[in-house]
Protein backbone atom coordinates (compact mmCIF):
# COMPACT_ATOMS: atom_id res chain seq x y z
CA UNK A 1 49.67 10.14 5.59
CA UNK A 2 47.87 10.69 8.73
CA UNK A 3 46.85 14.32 7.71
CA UNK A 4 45.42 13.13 4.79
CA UNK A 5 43.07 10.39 6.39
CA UNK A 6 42.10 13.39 8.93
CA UNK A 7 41.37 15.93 6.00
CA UNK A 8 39.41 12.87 4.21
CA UNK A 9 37.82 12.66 7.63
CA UNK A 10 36.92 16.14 8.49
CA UNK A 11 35.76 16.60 4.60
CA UNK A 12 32.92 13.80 4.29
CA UNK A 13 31.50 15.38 7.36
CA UNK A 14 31.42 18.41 6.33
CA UNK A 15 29.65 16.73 2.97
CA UNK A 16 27.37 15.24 5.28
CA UNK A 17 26.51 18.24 7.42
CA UNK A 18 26.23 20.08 4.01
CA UNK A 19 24.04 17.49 2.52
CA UNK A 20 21.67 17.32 5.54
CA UNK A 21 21.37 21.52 5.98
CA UNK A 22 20.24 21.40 1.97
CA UNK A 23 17.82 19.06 2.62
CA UNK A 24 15.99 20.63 6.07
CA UNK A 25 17.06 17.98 7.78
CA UNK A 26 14.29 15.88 6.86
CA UNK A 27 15.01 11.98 7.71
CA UNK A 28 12.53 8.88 5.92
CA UNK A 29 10.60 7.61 8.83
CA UNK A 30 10.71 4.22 8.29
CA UNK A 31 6.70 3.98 7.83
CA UNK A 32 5.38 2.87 4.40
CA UNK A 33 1.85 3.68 5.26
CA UNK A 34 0.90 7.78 6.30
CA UNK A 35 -1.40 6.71 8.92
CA UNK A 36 -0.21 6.77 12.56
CA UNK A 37 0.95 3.39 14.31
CA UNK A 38 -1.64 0.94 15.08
CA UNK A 39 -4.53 2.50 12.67
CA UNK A 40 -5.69 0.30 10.02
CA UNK A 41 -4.88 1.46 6.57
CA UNK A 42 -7.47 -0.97 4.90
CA UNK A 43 -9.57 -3.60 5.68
CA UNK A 44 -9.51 -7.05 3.28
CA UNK A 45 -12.57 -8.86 2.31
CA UNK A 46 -13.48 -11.85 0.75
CA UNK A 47 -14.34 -12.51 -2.61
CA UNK A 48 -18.23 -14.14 -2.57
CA UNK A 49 -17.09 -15.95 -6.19
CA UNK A 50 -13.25 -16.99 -6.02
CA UNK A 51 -12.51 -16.93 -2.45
CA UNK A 52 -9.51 -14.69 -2.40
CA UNK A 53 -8.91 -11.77 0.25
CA UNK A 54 -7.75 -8.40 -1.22
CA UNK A 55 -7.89 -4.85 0.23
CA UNK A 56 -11.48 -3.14 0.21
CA UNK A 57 -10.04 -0.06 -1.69
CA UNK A 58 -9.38 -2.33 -4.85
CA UNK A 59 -12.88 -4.04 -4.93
CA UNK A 60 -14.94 -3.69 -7.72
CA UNK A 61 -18.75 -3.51 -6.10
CA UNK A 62 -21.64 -5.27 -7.84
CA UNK A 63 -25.25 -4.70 -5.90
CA UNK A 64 -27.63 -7.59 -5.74
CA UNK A 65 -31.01 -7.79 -4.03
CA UNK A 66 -30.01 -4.33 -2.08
CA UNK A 67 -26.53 -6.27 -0.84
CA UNK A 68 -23.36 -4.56 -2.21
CA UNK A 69 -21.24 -7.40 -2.65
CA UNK A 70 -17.06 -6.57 -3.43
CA UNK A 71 -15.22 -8.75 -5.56
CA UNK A 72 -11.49 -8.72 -6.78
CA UNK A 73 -11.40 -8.56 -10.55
CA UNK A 74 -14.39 -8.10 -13.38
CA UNK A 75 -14.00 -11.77 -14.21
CA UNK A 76 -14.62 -12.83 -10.55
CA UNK A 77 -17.57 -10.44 -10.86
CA UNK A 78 -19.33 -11.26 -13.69
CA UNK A 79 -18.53 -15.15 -13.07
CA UNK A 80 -20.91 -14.77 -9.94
CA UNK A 81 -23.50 -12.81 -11.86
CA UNK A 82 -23.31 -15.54 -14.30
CA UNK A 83 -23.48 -18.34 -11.81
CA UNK A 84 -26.93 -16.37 -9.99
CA UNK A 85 -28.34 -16.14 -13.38
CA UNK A 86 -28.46 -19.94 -13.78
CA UNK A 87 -29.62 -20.65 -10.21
CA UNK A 88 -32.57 -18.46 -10.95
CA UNK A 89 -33.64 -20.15 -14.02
């Protein structure tokens, strides 16, 4: 009985030795993001119409009066261009 548990033993770490030589090695870092430690991966802005925050990368831009303005969805977006309109008028 004891032989067996040793061979059971001695034969998952060989499957694990085996396993790890096929792959290179290669371990997951733990890190979601590719950028080293500490850098910032985005930066999250405010949305002039609805308030919310939401990372730069997914704004949708809209330039008025030379001011590029970011906002989080096309309805939040043309709700403000809407809302401008009528203050002008």
């Amino acid at each position: 009985m004891i032989r067996l548990i040793v061979w059971l033993i001695v034969g998952y770490l060989l499957f694990r030795a085996l396993k790890s030589w096929i792959r290179g090695g290669a371990r997951p870092s733990g890190r979601v993001s590719r950028r080293a430690a500490g850098e910032v991966d985005d930066v999250m802005v405010k949305d002039p119409y609805c308030q919310a925050y939401f990372p730069e990368r997914n704004g949708l831009p809209l330039e008025i009066d030379g001011q590029r303005l970011l906002f989080c969805s096309p309805e939040c977006r043309d709700a403000y261009r809407r809302q401008r309109q009528a203050q002008r008028r």
